[in-house]
N, C-alpha and C. Protein backbone atom coordinates (compact mmCIF):
# COMPACT_ATOMS: atom_id res chain seq x y z
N UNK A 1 99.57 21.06 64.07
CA UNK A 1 99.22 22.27 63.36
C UNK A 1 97.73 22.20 62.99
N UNK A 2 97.14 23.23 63.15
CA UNK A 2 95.74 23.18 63.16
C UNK A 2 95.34 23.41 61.81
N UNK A 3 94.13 22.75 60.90
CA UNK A 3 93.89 22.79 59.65
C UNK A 3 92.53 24.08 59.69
N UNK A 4 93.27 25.12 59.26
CA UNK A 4 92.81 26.50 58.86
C UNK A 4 92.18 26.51 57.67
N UNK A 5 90.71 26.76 57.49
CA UNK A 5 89.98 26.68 56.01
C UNK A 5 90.08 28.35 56.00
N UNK A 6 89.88 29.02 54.67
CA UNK A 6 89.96 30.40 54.59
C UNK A 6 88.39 30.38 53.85
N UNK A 7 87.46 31.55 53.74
CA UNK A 7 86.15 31.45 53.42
C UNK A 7 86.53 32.83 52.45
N UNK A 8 86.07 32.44 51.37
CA UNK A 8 86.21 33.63 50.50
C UNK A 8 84.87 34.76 50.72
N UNK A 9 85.53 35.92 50.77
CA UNK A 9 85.22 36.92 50.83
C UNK A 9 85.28 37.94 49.93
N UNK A 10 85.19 37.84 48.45
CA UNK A 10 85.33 38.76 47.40
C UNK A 10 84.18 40.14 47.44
N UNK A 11 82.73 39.52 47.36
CA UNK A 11 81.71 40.34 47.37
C UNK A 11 82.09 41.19 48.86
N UNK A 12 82.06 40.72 50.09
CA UNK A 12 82.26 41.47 51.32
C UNK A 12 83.39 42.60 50.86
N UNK A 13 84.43 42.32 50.58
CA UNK A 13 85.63 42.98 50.20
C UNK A 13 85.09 44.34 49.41
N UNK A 14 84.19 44.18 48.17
CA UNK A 14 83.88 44.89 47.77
C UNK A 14 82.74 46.15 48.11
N UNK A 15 82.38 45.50 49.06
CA UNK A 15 80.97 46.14 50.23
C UNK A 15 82.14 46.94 50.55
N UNK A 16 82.99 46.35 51.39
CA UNK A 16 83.50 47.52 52.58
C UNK A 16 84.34 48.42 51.53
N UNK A 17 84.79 48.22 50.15
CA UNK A 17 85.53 49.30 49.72
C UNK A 17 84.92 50.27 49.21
N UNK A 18 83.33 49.95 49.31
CA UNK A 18 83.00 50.84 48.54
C UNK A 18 81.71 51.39 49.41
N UNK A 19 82.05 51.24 50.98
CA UNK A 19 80.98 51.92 52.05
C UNK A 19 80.85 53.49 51.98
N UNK A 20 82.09 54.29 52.00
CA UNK A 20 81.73 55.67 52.16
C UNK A 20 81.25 56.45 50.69
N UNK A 21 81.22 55.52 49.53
CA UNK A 21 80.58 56.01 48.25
C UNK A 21 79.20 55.63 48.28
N UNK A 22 79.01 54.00 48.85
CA UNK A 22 77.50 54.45 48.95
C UNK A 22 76.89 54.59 50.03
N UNK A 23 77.39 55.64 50.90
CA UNK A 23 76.60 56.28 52.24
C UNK A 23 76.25 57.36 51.29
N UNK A 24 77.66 58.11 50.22
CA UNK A 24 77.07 59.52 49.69
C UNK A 24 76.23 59.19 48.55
N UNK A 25 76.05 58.22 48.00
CA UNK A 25 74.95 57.89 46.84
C UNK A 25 73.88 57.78 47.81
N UNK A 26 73.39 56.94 48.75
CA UNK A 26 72.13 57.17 49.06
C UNK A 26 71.56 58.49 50.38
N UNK A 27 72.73 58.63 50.18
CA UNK A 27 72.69 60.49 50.78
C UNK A 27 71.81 61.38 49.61
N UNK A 28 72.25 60.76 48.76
CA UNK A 28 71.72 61.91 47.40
C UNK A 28 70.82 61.74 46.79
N UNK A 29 70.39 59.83 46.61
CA UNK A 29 69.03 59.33 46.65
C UNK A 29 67.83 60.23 47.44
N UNK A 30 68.28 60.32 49.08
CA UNK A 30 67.64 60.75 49.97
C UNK A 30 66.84 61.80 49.48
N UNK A 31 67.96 62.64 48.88
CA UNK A 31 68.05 64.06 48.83
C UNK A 31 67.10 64.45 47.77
N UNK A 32 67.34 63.33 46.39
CA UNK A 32 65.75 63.74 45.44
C UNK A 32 64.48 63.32 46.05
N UNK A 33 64.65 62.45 46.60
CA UNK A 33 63.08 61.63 47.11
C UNK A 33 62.43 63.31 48.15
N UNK A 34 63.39 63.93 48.68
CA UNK A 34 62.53 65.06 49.61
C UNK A 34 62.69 65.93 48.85
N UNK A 35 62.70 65.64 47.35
CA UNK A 35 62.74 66.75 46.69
C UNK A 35 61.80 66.54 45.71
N UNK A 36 60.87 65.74 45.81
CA UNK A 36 60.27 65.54 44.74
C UNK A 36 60.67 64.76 43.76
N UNK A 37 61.91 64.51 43.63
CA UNK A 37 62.49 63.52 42.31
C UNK A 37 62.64 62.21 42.59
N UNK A 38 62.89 61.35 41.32
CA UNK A 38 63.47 60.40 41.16
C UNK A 38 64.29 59.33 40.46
N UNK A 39 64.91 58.40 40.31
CA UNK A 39 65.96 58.27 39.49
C UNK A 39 64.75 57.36 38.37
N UNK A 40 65.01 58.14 37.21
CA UNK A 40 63.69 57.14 36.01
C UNK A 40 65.06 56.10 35.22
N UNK A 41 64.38 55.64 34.33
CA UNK A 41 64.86 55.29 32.70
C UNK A 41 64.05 55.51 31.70
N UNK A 42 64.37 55.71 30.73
CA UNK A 42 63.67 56.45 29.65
C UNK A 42 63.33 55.17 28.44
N UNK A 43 62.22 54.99 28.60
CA UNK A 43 61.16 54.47 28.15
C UNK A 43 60.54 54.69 26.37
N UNK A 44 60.32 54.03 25.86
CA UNK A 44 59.87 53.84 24.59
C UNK A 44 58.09 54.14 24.53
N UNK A 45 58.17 55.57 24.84
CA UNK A 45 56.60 55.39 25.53
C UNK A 45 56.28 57.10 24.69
N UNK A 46 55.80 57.52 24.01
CA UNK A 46 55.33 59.13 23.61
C UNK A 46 54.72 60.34 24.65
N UNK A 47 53.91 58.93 25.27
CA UNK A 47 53.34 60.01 26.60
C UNK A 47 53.92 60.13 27.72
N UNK A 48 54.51 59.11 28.33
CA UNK A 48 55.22 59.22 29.64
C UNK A 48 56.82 58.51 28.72
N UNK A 49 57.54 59.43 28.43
CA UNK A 49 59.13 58.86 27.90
C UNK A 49 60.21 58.86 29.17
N UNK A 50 59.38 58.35 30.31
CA UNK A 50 60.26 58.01 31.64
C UNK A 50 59.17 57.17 32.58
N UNK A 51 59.92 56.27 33.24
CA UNK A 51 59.24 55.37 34.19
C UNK A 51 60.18 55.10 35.90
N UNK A 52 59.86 55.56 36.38
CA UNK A 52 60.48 55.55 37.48
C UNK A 52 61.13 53.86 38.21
N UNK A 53 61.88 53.79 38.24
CA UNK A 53 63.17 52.86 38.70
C UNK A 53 62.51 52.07 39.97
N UNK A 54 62.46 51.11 40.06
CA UNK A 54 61.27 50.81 41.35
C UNK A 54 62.28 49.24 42.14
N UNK A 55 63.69 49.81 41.88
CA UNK A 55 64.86 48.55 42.57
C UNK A 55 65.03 49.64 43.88
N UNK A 56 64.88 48.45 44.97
CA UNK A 56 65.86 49.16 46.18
C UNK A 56 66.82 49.67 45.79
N UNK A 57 67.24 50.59 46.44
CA UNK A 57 68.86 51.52 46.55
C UNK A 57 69.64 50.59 46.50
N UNK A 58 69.59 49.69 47.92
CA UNK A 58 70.57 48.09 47.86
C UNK A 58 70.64 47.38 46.65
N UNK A 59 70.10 47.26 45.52
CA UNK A 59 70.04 46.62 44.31
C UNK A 59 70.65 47.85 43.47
N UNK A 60 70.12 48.92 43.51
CA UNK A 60 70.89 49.77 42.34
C UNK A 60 71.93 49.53 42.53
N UNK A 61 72.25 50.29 43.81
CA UNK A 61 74.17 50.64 43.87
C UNK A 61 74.78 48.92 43.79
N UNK A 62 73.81 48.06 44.09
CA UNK A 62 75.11 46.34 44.03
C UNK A 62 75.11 46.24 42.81
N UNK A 63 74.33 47.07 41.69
CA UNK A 63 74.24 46.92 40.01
C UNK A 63 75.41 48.32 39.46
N UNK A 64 75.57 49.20 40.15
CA UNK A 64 76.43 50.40 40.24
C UNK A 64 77.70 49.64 40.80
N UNK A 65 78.17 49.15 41.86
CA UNK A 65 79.01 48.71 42.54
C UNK A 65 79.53 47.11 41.89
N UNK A 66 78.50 47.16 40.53
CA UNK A 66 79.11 45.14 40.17
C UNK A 66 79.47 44.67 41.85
N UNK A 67 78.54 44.41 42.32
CA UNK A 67 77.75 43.71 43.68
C UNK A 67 77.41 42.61 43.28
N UNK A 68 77.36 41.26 43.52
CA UNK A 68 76.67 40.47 43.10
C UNK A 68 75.68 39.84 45.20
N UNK A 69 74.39 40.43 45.35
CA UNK A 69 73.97 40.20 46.14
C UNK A 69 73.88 39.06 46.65
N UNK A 70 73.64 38.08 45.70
CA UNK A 70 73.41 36.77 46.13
C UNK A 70 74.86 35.86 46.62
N UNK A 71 75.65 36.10 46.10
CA UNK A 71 76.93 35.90 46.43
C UNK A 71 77.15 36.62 48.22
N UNK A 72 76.81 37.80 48.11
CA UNK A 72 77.20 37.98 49.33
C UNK A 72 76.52 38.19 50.39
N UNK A 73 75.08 37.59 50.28
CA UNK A 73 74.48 36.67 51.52
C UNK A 73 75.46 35.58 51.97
N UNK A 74 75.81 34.64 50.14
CA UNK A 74 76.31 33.49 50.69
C UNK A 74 77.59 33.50 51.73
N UNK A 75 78.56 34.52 51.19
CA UNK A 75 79.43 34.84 52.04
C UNK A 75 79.30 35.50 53.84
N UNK A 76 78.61 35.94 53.43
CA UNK A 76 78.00 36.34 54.84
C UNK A 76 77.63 35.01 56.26
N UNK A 77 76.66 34.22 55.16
CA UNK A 77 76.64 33.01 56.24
C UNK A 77 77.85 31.74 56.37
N UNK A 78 78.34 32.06 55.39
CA UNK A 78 80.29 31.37 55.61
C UNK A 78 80.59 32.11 56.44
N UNK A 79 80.73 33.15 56.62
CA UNK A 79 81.60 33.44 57.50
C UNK A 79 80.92 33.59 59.23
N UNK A 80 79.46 33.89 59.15
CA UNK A 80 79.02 33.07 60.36
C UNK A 80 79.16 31.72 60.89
N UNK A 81 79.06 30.80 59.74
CA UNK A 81 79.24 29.52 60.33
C UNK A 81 80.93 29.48 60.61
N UNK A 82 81.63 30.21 60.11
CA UNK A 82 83.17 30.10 60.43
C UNK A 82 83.06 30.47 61.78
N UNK A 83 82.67 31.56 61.94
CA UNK A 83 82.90 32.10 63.54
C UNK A 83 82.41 31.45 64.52
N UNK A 84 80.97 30.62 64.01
CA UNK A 84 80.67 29.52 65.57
C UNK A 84 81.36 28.43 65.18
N UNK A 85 81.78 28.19 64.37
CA UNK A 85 83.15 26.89 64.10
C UNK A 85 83.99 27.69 65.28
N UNK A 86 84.63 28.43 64.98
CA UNK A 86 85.74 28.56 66.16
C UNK A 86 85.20 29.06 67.02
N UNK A 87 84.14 29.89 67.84
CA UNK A 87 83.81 29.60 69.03
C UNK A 87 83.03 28.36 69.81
N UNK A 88 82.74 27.14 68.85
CA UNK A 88 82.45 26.29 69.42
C UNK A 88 84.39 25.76 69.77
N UNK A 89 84.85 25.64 68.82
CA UNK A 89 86.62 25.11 68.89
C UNK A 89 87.07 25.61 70.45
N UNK A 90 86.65 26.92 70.33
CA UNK A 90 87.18 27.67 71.63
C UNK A 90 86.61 27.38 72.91
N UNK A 91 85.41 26.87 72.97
CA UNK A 91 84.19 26.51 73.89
C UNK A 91 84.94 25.30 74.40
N UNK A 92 84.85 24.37 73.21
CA UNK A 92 85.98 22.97 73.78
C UNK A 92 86.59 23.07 74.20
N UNK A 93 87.67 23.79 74.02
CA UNK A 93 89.47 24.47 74.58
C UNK A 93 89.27 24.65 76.12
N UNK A 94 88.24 25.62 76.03
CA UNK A 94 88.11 26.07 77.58
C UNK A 94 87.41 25.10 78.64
N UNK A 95 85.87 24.00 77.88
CA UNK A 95 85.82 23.18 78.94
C UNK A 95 86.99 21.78 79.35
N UNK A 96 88.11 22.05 78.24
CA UNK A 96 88.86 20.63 78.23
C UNK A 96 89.91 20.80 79.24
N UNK A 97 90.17 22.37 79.53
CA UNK A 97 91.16 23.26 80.69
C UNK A 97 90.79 23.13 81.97
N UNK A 98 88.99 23.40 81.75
CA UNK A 98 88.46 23.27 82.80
C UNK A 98 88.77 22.39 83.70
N UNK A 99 88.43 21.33 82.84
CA UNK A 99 88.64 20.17 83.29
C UNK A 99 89.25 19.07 83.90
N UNK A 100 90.85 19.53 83.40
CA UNK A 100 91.84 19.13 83.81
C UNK A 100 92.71 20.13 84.97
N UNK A 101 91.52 20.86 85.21
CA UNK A 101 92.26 21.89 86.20
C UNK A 101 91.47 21.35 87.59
């Protein structure tokens, strides 16, 4: 029986559940930026009482989405190194067939 590691995937999980909300959030981002606007926070300031927001979209919505980015780089390259784990596994398989064929 072959010893199966599982690579956690929480942050990914949460990417893909929450893809078609932020295609329409930065649909709408889009949509002030050609409009002249932008998303501020309001500032402790008399003359300018707004300062414009200066995080990638990718950082807002992973702060909107409780995203934790760094987490899901890490996951990301787990699960690359998982996949050339088993296509190297599979690489073996096939020259060891080869071989004996």
């Amino acid at each position: 029986m072959e010893n199966k590691t599982k690579t956690k995937i929480s942050e990914c999980n949460k990417l893909t559940a929450v893809k078609s909300q932020s295609a329409t959030l930065s649909e709408f981002v889009d949509w002030l930026e050609e409009n002249g606007m932008r998303i501020c926070k309001m500032v402790d300031c008399e003359v300018a009482p707004y300062e414009a927001i200066m995080e990638t979209n990718e950082k807002l919505f992973a702060r909107f989405f409780d995203i934790d980015l760094d987490k899901l780089e890490e996951e990301r390259q787990n699960l690359l190194k998982a996949c050339r784990h088993v296509n190297r596994m599979d690489d073996e398989k096939k020259l060891n067939s080869d071989e004996e064929s």
